[in-house]
C-alpha atoms as a PDB file:
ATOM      1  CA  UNK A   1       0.000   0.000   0.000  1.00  0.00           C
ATOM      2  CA  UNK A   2       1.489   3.074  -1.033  1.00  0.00           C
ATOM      3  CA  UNK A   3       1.243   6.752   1.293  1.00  0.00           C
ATOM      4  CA  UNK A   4       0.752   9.473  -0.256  1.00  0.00           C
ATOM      5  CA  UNK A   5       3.519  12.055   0.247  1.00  0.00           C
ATOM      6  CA  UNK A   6       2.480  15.966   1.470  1.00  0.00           C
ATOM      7  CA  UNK A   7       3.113  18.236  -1.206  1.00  0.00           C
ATOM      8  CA  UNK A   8       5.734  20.971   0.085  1.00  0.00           C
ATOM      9  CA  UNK A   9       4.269  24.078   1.451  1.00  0.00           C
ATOM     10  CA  UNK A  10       4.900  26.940  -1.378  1.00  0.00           C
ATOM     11  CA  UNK A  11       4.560  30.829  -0.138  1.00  0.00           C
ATOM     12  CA  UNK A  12       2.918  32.759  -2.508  1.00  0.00           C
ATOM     13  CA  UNK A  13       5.898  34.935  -3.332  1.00  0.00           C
ATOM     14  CA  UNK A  14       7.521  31.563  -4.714  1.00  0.00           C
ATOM     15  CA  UNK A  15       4.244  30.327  -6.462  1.00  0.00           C
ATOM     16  CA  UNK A  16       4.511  33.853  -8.155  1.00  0.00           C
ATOM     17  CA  UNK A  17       8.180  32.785  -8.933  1.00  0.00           C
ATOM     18  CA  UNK A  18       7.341  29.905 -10.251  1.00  0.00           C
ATOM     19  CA  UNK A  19       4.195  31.080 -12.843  1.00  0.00           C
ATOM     20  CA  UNK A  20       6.776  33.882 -14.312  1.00  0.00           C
ATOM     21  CA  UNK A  21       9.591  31.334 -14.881  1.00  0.00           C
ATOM     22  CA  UNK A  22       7.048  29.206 -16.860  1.00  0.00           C
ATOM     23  CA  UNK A  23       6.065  31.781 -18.819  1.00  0.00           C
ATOM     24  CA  UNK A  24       9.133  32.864 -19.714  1.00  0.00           C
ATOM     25  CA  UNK A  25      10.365  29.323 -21.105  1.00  0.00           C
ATOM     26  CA  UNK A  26       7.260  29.353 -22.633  1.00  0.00           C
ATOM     27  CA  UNK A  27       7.885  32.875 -24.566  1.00  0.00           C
ATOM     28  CA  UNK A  28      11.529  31.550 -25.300  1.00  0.00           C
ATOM     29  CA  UNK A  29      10.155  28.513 -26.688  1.00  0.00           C
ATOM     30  CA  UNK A  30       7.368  29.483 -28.825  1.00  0.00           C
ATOM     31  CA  UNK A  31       9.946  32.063 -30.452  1.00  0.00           C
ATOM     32  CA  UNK A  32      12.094  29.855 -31.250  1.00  0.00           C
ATOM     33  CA  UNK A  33      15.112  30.682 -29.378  1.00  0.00           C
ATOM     34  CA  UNK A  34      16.305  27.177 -29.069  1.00  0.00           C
ATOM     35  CA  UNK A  35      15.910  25.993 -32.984  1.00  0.00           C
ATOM     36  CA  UNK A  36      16.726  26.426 -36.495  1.00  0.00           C
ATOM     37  CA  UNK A  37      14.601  25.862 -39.254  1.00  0.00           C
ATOM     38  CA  UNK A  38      15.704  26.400 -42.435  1.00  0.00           C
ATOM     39  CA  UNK A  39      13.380  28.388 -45.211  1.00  0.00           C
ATOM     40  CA  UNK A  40      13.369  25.810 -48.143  1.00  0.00           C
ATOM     41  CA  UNK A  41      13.038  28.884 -50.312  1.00  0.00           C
ATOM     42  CA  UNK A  42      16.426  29.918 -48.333  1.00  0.00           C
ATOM     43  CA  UNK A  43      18.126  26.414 -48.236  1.00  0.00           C
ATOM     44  CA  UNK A  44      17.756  26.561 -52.508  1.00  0.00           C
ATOM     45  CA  UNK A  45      19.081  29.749 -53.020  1.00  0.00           C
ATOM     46  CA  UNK A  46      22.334  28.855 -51.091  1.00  0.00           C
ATOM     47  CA  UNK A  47      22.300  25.495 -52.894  1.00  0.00           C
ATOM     48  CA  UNK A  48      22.561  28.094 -55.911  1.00  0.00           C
ATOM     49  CA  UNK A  49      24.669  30.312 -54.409  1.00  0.00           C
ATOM     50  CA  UNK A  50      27.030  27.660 -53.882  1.00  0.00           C
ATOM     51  CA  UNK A  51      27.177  25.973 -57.213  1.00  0.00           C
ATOM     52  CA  UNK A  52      27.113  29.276 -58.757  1.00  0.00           C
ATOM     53  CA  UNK A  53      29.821  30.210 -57.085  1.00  0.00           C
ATOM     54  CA  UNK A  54      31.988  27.289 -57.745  1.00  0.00           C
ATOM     55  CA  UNK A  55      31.183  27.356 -61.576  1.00  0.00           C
ATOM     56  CA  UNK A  56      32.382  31.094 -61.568  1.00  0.00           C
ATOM     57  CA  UNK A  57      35.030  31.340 -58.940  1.00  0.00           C
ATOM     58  CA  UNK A  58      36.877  28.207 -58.535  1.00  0.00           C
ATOM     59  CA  UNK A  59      40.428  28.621 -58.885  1.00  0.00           C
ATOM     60  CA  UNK A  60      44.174  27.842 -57.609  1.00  0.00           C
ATOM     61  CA  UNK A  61      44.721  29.159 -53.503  1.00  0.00           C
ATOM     62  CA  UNK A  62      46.848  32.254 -54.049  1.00  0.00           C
ATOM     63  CA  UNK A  63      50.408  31.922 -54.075  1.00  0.00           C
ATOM     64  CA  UNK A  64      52.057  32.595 -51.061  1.00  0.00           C
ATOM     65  CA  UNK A  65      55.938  32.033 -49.660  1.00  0.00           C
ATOM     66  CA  UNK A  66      56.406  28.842 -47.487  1.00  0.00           C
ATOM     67  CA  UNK A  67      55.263  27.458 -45.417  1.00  0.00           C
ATOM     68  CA  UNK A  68      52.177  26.735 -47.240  1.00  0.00           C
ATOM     69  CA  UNK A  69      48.886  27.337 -44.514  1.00  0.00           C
ATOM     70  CA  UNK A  70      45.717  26.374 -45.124  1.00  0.00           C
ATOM     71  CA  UNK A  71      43.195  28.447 -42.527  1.00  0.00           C
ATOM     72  CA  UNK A  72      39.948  25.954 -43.789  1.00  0.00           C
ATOM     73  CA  UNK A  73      36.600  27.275 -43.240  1.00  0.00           C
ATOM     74  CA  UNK A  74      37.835  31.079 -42.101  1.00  0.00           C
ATOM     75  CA  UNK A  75      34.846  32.753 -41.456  1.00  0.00           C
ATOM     76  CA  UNK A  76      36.186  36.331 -40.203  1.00  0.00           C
ATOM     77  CA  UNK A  77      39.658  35.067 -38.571  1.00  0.00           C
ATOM     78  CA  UNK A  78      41.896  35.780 -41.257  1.00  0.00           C
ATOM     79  CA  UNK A  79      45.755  34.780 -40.282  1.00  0.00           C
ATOM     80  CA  UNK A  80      48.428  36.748 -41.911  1.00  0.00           C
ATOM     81  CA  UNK A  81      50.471  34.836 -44.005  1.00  0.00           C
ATOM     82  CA  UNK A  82      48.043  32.253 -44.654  1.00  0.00           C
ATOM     83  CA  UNK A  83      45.418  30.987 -47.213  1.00  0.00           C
ATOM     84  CA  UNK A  84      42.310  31.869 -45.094  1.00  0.00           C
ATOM     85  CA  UNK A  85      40.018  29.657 -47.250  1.00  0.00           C
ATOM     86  CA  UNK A  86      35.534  30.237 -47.058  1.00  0.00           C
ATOM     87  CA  UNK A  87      32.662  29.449 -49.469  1.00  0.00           C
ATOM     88  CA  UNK A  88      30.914  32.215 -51.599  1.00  0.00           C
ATOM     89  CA  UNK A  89      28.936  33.405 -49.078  1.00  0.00           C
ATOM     90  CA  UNK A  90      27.951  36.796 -51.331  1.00  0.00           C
ATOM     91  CA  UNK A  91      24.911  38.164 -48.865  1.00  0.00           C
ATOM     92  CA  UNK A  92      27.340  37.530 -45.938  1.00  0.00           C
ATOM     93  CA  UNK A  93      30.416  39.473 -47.787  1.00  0.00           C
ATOM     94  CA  UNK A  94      28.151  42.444 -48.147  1.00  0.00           C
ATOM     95  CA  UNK A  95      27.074  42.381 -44.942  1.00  0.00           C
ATOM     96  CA  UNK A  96      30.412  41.694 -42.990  1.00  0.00           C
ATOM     97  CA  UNK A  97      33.072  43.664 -44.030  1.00  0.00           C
ATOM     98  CA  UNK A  98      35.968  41.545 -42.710  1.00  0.00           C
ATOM     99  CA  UNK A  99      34.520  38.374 -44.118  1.00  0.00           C
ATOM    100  CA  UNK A 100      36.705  38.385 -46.986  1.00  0.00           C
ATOM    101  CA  UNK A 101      38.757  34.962 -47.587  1.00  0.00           C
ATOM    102  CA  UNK A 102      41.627  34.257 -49.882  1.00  0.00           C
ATOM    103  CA  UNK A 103      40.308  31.903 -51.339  1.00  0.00           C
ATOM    104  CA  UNK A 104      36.787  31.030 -52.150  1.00  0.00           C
ATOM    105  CA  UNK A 105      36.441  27.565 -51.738  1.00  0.00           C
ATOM    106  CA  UNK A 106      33.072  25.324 -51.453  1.00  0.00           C
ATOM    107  CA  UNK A 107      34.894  22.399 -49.251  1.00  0.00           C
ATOM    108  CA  UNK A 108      31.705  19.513 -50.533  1.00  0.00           C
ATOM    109  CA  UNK A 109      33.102  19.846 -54.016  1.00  0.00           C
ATOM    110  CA  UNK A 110      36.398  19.015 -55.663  1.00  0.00           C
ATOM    111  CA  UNK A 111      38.806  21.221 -54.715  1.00  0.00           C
ATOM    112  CA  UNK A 112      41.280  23.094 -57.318  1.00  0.00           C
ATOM    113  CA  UNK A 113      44.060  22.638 -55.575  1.00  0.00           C
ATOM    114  CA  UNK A 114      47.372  20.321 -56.974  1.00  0.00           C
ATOM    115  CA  UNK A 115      47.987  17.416 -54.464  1.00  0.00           C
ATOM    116  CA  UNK A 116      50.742  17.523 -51.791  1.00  0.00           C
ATOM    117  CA  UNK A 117      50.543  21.027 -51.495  1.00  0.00           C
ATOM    118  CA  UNK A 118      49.853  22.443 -48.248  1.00  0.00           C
ATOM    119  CA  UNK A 119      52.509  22.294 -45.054  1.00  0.00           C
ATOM    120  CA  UNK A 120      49.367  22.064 -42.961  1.00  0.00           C
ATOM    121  CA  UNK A 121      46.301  22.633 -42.389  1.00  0.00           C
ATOM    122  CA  UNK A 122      43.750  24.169 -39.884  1.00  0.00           C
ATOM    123  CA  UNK A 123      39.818  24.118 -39.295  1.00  0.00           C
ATOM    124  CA  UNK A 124      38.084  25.401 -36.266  1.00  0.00           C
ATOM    125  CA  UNK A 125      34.433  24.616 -36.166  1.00  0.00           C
ATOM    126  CA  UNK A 126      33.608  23.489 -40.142  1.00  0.00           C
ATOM    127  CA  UNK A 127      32.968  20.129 -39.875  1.00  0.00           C
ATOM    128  CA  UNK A 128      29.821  19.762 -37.980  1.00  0.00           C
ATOM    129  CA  UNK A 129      28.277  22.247 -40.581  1.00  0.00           C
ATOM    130  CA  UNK A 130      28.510  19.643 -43.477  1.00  0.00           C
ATOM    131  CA  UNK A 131      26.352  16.727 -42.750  1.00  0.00           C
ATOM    132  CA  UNK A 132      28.665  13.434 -42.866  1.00  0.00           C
ATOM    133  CA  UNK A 133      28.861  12.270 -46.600  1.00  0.00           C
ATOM    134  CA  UNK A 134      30.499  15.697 -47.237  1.00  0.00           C
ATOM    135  CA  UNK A 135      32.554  16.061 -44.303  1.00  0.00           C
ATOM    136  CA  UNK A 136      34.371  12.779 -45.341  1.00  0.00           C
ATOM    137  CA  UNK A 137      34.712  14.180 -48.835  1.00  0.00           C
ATOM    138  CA  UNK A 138      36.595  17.294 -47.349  1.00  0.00           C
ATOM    139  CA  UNK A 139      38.384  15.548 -45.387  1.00  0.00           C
ATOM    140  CA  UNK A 140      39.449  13.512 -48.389  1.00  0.00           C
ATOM    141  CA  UNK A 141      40.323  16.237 -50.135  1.00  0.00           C
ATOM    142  CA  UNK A 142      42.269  17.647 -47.144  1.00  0.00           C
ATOM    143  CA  UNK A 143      44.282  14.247 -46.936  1.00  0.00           C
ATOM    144  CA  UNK A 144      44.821  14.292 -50.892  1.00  0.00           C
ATOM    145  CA  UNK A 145      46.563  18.013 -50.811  1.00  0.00           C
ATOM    146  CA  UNK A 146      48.647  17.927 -47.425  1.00  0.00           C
ATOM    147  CA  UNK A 147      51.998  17.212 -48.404  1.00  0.00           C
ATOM    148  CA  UNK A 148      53.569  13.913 -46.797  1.00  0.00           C
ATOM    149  CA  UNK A 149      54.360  13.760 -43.516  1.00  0.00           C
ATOM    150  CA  UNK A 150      52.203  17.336 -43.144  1.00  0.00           C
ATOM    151  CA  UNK A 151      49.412  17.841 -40.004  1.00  0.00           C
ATOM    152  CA  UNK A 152      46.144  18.263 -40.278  1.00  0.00           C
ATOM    153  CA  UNK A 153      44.372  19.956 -36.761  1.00  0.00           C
ATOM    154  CA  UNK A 154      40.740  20.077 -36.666  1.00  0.00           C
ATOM    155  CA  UNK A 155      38.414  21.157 -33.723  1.00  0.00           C
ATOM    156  CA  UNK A 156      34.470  20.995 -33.413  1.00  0.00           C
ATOM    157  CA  UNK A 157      31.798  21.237 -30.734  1.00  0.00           C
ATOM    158  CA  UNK A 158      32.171  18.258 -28.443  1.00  0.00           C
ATOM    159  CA  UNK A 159      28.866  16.203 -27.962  1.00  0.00           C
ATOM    160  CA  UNK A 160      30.239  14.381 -24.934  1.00  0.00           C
ATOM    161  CA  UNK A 161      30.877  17.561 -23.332  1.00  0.00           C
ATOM    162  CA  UNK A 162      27.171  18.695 -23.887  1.00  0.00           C
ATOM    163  CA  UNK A 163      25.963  15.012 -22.593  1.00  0.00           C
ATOM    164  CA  UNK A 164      28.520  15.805 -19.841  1.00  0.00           C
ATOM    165  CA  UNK A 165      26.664  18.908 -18.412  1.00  0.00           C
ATOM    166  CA  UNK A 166      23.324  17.176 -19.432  1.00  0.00           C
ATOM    167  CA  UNK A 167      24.123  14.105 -16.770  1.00  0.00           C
ATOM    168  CA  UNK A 168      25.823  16.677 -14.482  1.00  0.00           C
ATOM    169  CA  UNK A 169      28.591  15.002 -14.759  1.00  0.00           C
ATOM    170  CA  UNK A 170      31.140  17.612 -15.007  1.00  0.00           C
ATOM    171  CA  UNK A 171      31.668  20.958 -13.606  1.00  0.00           C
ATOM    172  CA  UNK A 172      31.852  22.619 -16.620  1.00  0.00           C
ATOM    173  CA  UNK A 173      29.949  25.076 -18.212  1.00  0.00           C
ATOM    174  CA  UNK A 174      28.740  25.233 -21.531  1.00  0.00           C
ATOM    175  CA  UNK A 175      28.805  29.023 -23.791  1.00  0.00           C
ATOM    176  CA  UNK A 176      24.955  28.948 -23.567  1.00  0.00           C
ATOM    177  CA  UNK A 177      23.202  29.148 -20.691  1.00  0.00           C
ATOM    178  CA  UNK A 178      20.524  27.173 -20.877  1.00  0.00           C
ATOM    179  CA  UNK A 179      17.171  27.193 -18.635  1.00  0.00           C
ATOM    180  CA  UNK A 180      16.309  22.979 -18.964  1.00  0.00           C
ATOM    181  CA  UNK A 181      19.602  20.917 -19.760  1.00  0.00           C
ATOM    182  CA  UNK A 182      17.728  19.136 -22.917  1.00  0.00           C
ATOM    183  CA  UNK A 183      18.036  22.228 -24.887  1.00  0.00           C
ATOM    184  CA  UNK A 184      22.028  22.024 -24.825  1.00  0.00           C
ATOM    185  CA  UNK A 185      21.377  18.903 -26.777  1.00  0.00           C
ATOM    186  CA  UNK A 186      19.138  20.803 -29.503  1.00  0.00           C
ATOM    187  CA  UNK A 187      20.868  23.533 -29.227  1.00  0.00           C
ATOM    188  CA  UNK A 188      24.101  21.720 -30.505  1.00  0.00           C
ATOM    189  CA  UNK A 189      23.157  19.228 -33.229  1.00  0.00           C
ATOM    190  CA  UNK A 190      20.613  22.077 -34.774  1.00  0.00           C
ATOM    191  CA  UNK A 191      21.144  25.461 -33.812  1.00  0.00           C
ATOM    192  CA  UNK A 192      23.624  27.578 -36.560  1.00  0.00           C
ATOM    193  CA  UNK A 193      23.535  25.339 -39.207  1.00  0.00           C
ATOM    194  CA  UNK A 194      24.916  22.607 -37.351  1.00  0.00           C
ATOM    195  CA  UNK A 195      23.976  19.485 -39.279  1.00  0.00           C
ATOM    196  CA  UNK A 196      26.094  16.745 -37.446  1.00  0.00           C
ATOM    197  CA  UNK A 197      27.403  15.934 -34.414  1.00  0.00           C
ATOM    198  CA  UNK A 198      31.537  14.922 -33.114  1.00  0.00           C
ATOM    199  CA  UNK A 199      33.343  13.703 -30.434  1.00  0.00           C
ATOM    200  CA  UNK A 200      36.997  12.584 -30.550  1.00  0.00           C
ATOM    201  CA  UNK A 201      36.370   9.158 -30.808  1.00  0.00           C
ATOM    202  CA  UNK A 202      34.163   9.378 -34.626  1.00  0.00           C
ATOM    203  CA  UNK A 203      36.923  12.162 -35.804  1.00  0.00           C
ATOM    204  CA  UNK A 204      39.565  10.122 -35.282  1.00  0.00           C
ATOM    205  CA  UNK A 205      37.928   6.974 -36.879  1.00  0.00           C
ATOM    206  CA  UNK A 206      37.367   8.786 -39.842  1.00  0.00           C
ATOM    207  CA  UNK A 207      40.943  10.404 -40.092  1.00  0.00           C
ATOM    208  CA  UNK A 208      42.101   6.990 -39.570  1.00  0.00           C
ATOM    209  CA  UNK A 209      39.949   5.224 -42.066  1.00  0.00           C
ATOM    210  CA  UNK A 210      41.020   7.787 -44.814  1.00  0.00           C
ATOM    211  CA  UNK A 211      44.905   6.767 -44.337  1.00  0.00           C
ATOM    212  CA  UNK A 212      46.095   9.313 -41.892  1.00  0.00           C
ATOM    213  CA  UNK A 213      48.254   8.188 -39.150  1.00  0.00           C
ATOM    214  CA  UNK A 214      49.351   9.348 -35.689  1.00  0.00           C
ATOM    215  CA  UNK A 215      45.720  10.601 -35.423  1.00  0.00           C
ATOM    216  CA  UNK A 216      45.533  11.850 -31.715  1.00  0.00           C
ATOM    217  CA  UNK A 217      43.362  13.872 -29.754  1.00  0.00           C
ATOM    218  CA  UNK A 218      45.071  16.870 -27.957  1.00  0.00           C
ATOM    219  CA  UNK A 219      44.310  19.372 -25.421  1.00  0.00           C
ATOM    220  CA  UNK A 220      43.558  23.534 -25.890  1.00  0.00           C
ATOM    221  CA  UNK A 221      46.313  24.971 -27.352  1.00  0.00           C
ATOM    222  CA  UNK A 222      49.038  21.806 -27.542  1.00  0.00           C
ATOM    223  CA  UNK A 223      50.179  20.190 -30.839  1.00  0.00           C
ATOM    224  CA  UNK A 224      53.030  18.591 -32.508  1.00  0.00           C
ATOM    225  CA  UNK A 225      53.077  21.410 -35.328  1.00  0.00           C
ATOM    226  CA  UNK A 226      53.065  24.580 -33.310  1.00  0.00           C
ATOM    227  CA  UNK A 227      52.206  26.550 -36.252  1.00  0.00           C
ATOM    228  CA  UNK A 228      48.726  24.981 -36.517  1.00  0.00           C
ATOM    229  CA  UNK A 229      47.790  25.733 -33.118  1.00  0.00           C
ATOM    230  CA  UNK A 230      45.167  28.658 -33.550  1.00  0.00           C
ATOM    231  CA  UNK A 231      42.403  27.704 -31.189  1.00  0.00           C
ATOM    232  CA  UNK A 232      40.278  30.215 -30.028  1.00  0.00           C
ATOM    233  CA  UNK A 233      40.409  30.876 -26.229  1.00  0.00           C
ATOM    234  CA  UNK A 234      36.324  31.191 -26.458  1.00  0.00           C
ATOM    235  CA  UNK A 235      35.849  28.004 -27.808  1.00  0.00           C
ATOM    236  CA  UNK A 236      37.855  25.979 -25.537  1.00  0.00           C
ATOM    237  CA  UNK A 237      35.037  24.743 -23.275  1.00  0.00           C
ATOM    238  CA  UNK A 238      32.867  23.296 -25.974  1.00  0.00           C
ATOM    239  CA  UNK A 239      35.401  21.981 -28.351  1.00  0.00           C
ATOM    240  CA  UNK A 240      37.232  18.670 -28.830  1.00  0.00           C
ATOM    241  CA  UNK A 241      40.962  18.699 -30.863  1.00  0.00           C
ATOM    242  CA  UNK A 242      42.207  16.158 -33.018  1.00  0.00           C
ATOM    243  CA  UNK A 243      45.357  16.017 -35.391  1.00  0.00           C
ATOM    244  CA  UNK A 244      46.683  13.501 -38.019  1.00  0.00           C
ATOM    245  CA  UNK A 245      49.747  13.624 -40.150  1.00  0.00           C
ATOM    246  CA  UNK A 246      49.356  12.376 -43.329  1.00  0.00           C
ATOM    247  CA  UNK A 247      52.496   9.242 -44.055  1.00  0.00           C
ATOM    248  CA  UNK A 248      55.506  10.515 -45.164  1.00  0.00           C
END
């Protein structure tokens, strides 16, 4: 026979607590803080966009002394004597003045680019914006023009740090703050065009299964080619870090 437990006595000042933090998740919700949907109208025109640019734009990186850099997927971090390397995102150039890469490059599609050509490479959260068949195909492409024995350093949102703070089982905060722990989970695998989802473990399969060896994932800030070690300071709490050389 099972008793009935007493509900806990509530003072009116918290029931009024209580009603105004429902609301507010409500408001948050229904406005779709927490979510991306894409506009098909939107998601054709930058299919367009895209294959309109390569058609018109593709072209060799720009020459530049050794070593060779590749800064993959710049967005507005542009690193002097690099190849800061972005898609033809035309609305975005007009809108953001410093979002002008090197070299216009749509990363899904072959790249022009002669093989064994770059002294390394670097990408800070790309990946998880191409959905998988694409981010292998990039990361094929990165493997085909790294020279030999050349790094390749790649970071993206962590999922197992997100599941982490979900099961509380880490002290560590996420960027977002987040008012029920299920949104961090949205909020990763949807929100800014994120269309899949990493941890160290399925980066370094793939790296592996392509033919790159010593694949290893690395802390904030450490790697065996110091030159390739750009990570953002902001990004450090969210992000895992993995490297592979590609044989000599």
């Amino acid at each position: 026979m099972s008793v009935e437990r007493p509900l806990p006595i509530v003072d009116s000042h918290c029931q009024v607590a209580l009603s105004e933090a429902r609301a507010s998740l409500l408001e948050r919700l229904s406005r779709g803080e927490f979510e991306h949907r894409q506009n098909p109208l939107k998601a054709l025109f930058y299919h367009f966009e895209r294959r309109l640019g390569h058609r018109l734009f593709r072209r060799a990186p720009p020459r530049v002394a050794a070593p060779r850099l590749l800064n993959l997927g710049c967005g507005p971090l542009r690193y002097p004597g690099w190849v800061n390397a972005d898609d033809y995102a035309f609305k975005r150039a007009l809108r953001q003045r410093e979002f002008a890469p090197d070299w216009r490059l749509d990363v899904t599609r072959p790249w022009c680019c002669e093989s064994d050509y770059w002294d390394g490479i670097f990408s800070q959260h790309v990946f998880e914006h191409l959905h998988y068949s694409d981010a292998i195909f990039a990361m094929r492409e990165c493997f085909r023009t790294l020279r030999p024995g050349a790094w390749l350093r790649v970071s993206v949102p962590d999922i197992r740090r997100t599941v982490d703070c979900y099961d509380a089982r880490t002290d560590a905060r996420l960027p977002v703050e987040f008012p029920h722990r299920a949104l961090s989970i949205s909020f990763l695998t949807q929100m800014h065009g994120h269309v899949s989802a990493w941890d160290g473990s399925l980066m370094s399969a793939v790296m592996q299964a392509l033919g790159f060896l010593e694949v290893r994932e690395v802390a904030h800030g450490t790697g065996v080619d110091a030159r390739l070690v750009m990570d953002q300071e902001e990004k450090r709490r969210e992000s895992v870090y993995v490297e592979a050389r590609k044989p000599a």
